[in-house]
N, C-alpha and C. Protein backbone atom coordinates (compact mmCIF):
# COMPACT_ATOMS: atom_id res chain seq x y z
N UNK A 1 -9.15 163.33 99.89
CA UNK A 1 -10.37 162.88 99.26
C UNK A 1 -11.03 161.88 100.20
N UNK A 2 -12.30 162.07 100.31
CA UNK A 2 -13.27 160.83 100.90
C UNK A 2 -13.78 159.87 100.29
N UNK A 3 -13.58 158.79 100.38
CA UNK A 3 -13.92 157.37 99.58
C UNK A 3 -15.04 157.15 99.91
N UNK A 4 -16.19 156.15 99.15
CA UNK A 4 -17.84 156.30 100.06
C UNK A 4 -17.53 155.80 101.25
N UNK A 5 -16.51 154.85 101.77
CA UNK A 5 -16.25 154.23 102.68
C UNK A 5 -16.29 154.93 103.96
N UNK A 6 -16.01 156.01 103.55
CA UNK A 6 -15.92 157.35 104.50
C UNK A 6 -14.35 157.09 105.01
N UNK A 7 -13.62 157.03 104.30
CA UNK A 7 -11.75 156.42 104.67
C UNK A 7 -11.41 157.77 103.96
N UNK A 8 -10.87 158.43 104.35
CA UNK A 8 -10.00 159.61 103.79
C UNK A 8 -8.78 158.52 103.30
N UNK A 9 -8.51 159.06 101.73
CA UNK A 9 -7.64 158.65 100.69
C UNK A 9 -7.05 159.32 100.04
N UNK A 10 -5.68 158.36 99.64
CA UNK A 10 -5.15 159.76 98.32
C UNK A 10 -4.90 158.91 97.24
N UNK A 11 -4.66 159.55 95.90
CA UNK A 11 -5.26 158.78 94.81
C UNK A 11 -4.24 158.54 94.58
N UNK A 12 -3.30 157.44 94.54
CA UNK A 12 -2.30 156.75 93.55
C UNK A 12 -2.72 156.71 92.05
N UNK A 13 -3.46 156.05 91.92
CA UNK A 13 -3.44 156.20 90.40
C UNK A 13 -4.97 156.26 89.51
N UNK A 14 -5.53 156.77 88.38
CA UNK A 14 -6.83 156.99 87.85
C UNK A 14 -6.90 155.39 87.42
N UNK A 15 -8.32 154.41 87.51
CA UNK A 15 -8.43 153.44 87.14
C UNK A 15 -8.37 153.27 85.61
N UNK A 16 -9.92 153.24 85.72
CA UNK A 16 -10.88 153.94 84.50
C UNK A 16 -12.64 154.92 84.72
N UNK A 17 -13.08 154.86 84.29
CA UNK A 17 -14.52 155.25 83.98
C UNK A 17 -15.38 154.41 83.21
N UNK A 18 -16.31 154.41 83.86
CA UNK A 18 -17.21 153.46 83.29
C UNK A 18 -18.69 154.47 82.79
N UNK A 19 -19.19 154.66 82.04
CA UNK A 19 -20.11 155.44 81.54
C UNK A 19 -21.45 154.03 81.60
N UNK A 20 -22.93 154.19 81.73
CA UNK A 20 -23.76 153.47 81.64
C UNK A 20 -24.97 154.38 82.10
N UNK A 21 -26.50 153.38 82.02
CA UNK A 21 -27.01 153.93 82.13
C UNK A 21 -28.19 152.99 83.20
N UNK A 22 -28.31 153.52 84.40
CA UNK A 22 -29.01 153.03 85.46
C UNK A 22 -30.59 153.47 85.97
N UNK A 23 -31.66 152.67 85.83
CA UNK A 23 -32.68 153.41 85.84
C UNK A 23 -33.05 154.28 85.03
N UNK A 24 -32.62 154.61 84.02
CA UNK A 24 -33.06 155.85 83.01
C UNK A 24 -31.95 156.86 83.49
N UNK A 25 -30.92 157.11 84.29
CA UNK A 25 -30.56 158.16 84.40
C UNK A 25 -28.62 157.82 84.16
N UNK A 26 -28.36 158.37 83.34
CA UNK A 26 -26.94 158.54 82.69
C UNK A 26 -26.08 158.38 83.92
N UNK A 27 -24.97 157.42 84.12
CA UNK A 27 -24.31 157.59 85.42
C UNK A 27 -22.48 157.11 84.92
N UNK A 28 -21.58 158.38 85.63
CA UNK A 28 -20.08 157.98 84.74
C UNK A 28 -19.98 157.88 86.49
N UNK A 29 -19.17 156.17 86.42
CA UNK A 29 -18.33 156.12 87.68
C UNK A 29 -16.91 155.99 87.52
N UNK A 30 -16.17 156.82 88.40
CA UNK A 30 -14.75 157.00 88.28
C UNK A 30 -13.95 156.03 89.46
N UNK A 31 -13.06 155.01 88.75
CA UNK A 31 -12.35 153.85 89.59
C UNK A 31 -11.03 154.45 89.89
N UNK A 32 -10.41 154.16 90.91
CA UNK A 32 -8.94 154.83 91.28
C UNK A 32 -8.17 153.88 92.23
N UNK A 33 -7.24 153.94 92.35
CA UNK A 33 -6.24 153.03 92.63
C UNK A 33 -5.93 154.10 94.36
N UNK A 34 -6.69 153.62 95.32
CA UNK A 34 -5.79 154.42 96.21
C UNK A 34 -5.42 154.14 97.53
N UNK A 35 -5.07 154.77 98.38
CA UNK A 35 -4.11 154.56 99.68
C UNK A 35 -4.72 155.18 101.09
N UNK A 36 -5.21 154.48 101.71
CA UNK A 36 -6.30 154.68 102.57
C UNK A 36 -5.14 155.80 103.86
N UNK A 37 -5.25 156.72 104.14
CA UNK A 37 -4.71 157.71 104.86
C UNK A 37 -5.18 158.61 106.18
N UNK A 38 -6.49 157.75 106.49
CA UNK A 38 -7.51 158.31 107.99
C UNK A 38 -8.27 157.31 108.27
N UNK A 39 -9.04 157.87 109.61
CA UNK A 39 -9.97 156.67 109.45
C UNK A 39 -11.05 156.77 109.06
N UNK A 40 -12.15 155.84 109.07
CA UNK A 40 -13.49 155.85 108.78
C UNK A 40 -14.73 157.03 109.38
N UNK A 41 -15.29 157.83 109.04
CA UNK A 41 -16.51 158.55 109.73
C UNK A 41 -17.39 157.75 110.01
N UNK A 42 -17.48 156.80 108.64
CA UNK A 42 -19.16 156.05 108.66
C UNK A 42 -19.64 156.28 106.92
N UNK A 43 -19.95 155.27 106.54
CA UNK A 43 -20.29 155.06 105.21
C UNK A 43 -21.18 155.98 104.20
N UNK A 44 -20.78 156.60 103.33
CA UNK A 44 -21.42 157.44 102.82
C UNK A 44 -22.42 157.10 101.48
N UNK A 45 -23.32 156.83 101.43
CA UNK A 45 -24.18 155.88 100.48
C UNK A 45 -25.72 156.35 100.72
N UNK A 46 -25.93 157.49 100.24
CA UNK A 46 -26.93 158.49 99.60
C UNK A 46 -28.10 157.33 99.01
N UNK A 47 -27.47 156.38 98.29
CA UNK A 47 -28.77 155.42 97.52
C UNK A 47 -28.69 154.13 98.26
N UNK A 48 -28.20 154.01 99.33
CA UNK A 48 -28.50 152.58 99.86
C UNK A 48 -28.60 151.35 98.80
N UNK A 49 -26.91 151.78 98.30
CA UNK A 49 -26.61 150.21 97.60
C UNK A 49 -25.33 149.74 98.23
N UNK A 50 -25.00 150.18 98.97
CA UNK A 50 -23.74 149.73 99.72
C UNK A 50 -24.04 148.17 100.82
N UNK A 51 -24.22 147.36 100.46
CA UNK A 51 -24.07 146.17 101.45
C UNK A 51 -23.04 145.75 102.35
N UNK A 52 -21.55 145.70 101.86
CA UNK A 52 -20.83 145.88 102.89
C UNK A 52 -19.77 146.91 102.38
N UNK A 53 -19.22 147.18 103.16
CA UNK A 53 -17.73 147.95 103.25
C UNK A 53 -16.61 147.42 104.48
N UNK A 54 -15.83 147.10 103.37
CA UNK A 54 -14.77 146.69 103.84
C UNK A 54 -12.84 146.44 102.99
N UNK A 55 -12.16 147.05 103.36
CA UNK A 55 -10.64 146.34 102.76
C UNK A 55 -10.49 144.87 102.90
N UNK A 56 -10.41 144.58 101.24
CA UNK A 56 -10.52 143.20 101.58
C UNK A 56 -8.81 142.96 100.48
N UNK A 57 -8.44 142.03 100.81
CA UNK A 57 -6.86 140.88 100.23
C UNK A 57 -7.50 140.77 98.88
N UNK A 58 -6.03 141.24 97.80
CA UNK A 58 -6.27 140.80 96.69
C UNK A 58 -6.87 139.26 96.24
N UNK A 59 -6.46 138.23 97.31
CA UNK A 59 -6.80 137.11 96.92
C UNK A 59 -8.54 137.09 97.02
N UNK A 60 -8.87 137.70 98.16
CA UNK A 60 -10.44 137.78 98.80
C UNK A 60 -11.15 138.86 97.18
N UNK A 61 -10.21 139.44 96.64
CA UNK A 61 -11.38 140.33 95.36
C UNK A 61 -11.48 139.05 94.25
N UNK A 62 -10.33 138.20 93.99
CA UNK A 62 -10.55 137.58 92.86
C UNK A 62 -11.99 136.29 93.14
N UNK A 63 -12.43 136.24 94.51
CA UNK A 63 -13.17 134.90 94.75
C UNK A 63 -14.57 135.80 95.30
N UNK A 64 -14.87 136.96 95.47
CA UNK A 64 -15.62 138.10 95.70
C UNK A 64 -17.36 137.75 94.64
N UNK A 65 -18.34 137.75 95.22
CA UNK A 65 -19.22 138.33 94.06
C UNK A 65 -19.77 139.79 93.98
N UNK A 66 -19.22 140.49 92.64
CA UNK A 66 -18.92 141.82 92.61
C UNK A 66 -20.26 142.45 92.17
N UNK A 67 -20.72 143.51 92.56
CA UNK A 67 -22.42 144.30 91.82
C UNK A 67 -22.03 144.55 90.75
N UNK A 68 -20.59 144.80 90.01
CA UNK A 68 -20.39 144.90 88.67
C UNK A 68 -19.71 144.08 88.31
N UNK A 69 -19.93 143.21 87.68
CA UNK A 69 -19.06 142.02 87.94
C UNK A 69 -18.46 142.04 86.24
N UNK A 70 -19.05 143.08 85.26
CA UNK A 70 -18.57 143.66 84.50
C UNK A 70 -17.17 144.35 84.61
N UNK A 71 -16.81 145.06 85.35
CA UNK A 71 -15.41 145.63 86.03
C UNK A 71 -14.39 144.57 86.55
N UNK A 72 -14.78 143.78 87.06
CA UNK A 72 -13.62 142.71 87.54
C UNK A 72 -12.56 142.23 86.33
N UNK A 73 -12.28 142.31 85.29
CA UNK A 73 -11.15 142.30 85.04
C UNK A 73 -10.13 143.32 84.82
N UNK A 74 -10.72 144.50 84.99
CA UNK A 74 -9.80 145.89 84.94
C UNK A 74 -9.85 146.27 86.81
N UNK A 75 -10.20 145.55 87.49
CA UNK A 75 -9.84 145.26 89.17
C UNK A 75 -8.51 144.05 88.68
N UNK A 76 -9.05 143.11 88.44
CA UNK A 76 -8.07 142.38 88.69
C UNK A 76 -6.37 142.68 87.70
N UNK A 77 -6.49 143.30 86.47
CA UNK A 77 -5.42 143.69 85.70
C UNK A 77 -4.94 144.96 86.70
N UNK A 78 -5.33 145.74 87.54
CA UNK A 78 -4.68 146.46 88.56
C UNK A 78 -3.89 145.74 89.76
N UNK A 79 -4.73 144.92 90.25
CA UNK A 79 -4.18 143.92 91.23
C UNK A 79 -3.02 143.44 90.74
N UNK A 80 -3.26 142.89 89.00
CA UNK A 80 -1.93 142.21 88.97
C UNK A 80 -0.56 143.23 88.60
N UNK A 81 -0.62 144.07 88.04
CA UNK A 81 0.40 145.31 88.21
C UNK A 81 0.79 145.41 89.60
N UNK A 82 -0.18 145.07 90.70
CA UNK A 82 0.81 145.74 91.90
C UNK A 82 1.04 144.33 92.52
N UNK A 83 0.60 143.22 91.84
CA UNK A 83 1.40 141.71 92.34
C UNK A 83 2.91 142.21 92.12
N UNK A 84 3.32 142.49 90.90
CA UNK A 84 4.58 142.04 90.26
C UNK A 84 5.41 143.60 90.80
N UNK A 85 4.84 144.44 91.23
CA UNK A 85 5.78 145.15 91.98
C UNK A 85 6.39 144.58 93.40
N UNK A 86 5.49 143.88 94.19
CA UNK A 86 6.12 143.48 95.66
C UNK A 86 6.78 142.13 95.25
């Protein structure tokens, strides 16, 4: 699978889905837990909302300002599941 990042990935695990509605037009985004496995092509972002791209440290997402900043606690309740595994 290709991430917008343009990082070939494989999906460890389904996040959630977020259903909403942007501009008038119905939009379901699908979150996933995954494992970066190639490298980069170059960023794939069709609507030019991508500002940066980058892998960033669990510590660097919790202090982050997020475009959905609605989602950050089902980011961070993932993060902390894979705290308490290592």
């Amino acid at each position: 699978m290709k991430e917008e990042t343009g990082y070939d990935v494989r999906i460890i695990k389904n996040l959630f889905v977020k259903e909403t509605v942007i501009k008038g037009i119905n939009v379901k985004t699908y979150y996933f837990k995954v494992e970066k496995i190639g490298e980069s092509e170059g960023i794939n972002d069709p609507d030019k909302t991508i500002i940066e791209a980058a892998w960033k440290s669990l510590s660097e997402i919790d202090n982050m300002i997020h475009i959905y900043p609605e989602d950050l606690k089902t980011i961070q309740k993932s993060s902390d599941e894979y705290r308490e595994k290592i």
